[in-house]
N, C-alpha and C. Protein backbone atom coordinates (compact mmCIF):
# COMPACT_ATOMS: atom_id res chain seq x y z
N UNK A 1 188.09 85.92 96.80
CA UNK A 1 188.84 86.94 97.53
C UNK A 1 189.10 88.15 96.64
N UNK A 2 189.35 89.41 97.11
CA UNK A 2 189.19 90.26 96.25
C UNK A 2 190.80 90.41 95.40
N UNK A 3 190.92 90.74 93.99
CA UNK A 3 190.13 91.48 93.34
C UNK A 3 189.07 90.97 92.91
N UNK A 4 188.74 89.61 92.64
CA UNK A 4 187.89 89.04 92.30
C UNK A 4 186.28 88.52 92.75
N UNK A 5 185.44 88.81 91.61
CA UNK A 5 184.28 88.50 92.00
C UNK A 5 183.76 87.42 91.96
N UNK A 6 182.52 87.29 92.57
CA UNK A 6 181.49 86.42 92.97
C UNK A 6 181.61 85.90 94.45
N UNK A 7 181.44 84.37 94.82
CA UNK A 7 181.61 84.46 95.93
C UNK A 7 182.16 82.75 96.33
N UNK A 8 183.51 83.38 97.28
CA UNK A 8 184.39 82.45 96.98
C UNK A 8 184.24 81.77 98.25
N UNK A 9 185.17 80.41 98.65
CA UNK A 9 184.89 79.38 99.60
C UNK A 9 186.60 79.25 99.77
N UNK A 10 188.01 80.30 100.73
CA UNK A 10 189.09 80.06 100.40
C UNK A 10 189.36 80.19 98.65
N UNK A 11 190.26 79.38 98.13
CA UNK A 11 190.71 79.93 97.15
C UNK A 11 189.49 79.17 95.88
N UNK A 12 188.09 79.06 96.28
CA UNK A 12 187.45 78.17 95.46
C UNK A 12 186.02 78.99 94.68
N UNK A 13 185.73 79.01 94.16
CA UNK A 13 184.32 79.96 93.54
C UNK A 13 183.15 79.38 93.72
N UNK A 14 182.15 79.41 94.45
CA UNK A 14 181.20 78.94 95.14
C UNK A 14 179.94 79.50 93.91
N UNK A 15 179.92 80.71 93.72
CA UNK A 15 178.99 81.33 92.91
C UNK A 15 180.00 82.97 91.83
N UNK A 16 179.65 82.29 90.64
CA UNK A 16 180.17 83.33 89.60
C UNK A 16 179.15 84.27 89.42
N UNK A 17 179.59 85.55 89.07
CA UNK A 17 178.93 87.01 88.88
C UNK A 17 178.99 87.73 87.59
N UNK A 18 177.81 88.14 86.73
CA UNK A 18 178.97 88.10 85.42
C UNK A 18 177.74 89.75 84.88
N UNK A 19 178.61 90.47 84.04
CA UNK A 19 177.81 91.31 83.41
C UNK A 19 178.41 91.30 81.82
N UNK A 20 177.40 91.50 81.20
CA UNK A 20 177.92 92.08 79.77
C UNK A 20 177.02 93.39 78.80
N UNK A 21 177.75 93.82 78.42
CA UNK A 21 177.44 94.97 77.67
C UNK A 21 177.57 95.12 75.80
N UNK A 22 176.60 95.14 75.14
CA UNK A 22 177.15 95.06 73.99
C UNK A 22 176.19 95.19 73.31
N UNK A 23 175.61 96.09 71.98
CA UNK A 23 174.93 96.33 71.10
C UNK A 23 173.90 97.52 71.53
N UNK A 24 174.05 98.07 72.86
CA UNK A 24 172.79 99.14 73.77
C UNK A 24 172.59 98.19 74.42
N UNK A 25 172.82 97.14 74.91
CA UNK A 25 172.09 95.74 76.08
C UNK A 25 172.78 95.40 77.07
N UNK A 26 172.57 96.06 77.94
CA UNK A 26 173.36 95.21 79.23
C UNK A 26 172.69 94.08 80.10
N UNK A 27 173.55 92.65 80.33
CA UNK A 27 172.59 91.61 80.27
C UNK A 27 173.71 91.65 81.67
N UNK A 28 172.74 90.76 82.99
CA UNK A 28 173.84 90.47 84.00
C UNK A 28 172.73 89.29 84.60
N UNK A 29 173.98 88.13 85.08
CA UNK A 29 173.39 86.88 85.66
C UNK A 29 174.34 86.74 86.70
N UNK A 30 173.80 85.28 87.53
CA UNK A 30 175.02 84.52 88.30
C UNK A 30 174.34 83.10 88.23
N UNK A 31 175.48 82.46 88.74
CA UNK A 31 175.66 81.03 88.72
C UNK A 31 176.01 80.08 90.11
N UNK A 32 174.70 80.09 90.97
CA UNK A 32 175.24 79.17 92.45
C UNK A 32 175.34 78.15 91.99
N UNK A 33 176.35 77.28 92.32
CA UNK A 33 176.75 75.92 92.25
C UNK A 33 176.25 75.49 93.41
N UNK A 34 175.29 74.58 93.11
CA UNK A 34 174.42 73.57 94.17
C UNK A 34 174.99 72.15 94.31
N UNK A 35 174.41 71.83 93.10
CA UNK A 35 175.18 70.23 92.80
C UNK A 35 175.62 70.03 91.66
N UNK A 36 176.71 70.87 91.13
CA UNK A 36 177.52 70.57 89.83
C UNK A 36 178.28 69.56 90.05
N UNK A 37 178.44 68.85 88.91
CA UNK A 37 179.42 68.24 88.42
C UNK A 37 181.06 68.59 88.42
N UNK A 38 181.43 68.76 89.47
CA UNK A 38 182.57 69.40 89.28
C UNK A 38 184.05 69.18 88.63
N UNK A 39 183.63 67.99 88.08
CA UNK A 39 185.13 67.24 87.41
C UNK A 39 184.92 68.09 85.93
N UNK A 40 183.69 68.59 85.52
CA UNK A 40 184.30 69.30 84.28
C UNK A 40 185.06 70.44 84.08
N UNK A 41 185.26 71.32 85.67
CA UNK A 41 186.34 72.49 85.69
C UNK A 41 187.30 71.90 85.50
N UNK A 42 188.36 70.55 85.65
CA UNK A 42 189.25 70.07 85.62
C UNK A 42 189.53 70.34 84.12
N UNK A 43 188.71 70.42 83.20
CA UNK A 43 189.18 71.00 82.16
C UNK A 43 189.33 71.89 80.91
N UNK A 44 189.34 72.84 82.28
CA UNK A 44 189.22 74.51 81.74
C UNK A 44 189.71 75.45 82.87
N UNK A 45 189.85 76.66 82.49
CA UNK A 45 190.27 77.53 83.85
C UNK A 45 189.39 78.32 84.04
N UNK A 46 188.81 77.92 84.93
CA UNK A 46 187.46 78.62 85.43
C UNK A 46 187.78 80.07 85.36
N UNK A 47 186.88 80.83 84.89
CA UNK A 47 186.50 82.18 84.65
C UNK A 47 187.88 82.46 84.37
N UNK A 48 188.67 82.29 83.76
CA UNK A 48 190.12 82.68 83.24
C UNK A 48 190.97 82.67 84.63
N UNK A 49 191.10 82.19 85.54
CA UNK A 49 191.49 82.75 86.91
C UNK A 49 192.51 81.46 86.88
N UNK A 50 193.42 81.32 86.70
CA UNK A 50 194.64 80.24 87.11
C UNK A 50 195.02 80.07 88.52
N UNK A 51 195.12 78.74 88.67
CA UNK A 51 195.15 78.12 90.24
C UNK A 51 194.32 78.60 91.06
N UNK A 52 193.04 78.86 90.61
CA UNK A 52 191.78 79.06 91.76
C UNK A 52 191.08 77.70 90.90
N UNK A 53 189.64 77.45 91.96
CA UNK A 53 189.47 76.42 91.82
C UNK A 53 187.82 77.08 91.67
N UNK A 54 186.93 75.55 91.83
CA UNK A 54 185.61 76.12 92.10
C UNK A 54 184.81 75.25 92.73
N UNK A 55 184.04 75.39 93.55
CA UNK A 55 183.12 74.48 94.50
C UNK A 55 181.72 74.36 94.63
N UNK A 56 180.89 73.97 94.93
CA UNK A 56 179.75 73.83 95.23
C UNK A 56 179.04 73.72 96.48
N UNK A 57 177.55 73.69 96.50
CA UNK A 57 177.22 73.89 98.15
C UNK A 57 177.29 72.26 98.60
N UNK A 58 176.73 71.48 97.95
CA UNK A 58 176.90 69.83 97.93
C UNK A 58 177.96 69.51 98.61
N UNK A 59 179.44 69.99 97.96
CA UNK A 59 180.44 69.76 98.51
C UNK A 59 181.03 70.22 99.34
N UNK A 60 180.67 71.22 99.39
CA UNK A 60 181.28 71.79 101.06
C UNK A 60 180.53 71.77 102.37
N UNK A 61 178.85 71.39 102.24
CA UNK A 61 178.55 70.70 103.44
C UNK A 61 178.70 69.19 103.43
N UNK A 62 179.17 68.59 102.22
CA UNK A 62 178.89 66.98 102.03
C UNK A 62 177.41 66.30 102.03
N UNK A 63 177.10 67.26 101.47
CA UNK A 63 175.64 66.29 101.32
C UNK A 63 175.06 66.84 100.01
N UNK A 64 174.00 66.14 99.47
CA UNK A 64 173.42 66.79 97.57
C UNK A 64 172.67 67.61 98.61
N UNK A 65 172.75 68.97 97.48
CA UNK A 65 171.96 70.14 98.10
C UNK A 65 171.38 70.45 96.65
N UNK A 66 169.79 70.12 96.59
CA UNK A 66 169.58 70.50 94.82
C UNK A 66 169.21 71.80 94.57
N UNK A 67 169.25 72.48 93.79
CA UNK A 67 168.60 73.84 92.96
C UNK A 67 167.30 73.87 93.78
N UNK A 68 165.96 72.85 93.64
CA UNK A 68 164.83 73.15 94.22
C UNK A 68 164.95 73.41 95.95
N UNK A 69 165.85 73.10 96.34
CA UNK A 69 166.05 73.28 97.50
C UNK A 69 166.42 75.11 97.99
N UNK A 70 167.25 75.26 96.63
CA UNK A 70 168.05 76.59 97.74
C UNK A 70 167.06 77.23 97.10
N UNK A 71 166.65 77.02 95.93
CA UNK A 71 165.68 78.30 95.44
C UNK A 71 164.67 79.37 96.01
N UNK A 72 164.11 78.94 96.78
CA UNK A 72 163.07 79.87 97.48
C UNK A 72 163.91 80.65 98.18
N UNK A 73 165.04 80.25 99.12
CA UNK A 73 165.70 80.89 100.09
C UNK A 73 166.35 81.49 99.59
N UNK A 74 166.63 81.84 98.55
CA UNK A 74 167.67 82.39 97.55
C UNK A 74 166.94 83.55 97.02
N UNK A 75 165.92 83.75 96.47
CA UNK A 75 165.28 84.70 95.90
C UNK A 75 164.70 85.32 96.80
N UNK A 76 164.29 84.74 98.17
CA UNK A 76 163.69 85.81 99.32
C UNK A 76 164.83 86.52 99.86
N UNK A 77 166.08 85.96 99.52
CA UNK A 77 167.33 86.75 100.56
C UNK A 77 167.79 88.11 99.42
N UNK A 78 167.42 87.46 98.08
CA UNK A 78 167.77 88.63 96.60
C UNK A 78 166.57 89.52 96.96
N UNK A 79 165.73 89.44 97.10
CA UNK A 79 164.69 90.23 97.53
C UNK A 79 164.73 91.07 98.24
N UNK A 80 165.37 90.91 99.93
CA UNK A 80 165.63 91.37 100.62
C UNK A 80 166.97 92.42 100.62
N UNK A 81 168.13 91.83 100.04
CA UNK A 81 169.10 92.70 100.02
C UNK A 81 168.88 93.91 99.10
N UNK A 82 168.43 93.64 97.97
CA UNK A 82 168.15 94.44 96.96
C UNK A 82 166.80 95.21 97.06
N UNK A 83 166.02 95.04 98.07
CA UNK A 83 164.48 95.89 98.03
C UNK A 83 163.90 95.70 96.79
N UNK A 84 163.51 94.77 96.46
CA UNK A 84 162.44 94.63 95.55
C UNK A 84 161.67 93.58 95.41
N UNK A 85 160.84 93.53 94.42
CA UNK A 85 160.22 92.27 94.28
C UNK A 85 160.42 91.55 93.19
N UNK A 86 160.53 90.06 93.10
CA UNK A 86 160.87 89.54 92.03
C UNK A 86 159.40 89.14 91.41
N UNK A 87 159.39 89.27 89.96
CA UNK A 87 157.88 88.67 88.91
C UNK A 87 158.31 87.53 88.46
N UNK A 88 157.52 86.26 88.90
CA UNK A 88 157.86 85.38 87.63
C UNK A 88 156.73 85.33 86.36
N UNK A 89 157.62 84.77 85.26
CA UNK A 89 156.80 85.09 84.10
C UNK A 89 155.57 83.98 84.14
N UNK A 90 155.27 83.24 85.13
CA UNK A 90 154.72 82.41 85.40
C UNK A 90 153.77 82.66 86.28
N UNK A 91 153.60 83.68 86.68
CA UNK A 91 152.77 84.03 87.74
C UNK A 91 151.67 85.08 87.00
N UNK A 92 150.43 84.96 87.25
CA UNK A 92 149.43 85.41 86.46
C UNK A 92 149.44 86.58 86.78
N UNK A 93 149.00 87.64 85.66
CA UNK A 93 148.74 89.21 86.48
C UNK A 93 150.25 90.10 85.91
């Protein structure tokens, strides 16, 4: 919820958003939670944020949802919002 980023589920963090800047390098990632482990937030405070929590897709439809699963649908929808095309370093050419 705002002020805060990424993308939340109620008061829970579904996917973290992160940028950093430092030396001339600006590096920026994120983090969907598919099927984490989630008992290890229990001990830490996720992204510094007190009494928010954090969730996964596994757990909020109740079923294992793995990484190979959302992946394709995930990078065609990044694709789409953002107009571009993604390279993998794996792909010849």
């Amino acid at each position: 919820p705002p002020p805060f980023t990424g993308v939340w589920m109620g008061d829970s963090k579904l996917c973290a958003i992160g940028v950093h800047c430092g030396n001339h390098i600006t590096s920026h990632g994120l983090a969907l939670n598919c099927c984490t482990d989630l008992s290890w937030f229990e001990h830490i405070v996720p992204c510094g944020l007190e009494g928010k929590g954090v969730t996964s897709l596994s757990h909020e439809l109740g079923q294992h949802v793995a990484v190979s699963h959302v992946l394709e649908p995930f990078l065609d929808s990044f694709q789409e919002v953002f107009d571009c095309t993604l390279v993998s370093s794996e792909d010849p050419g």
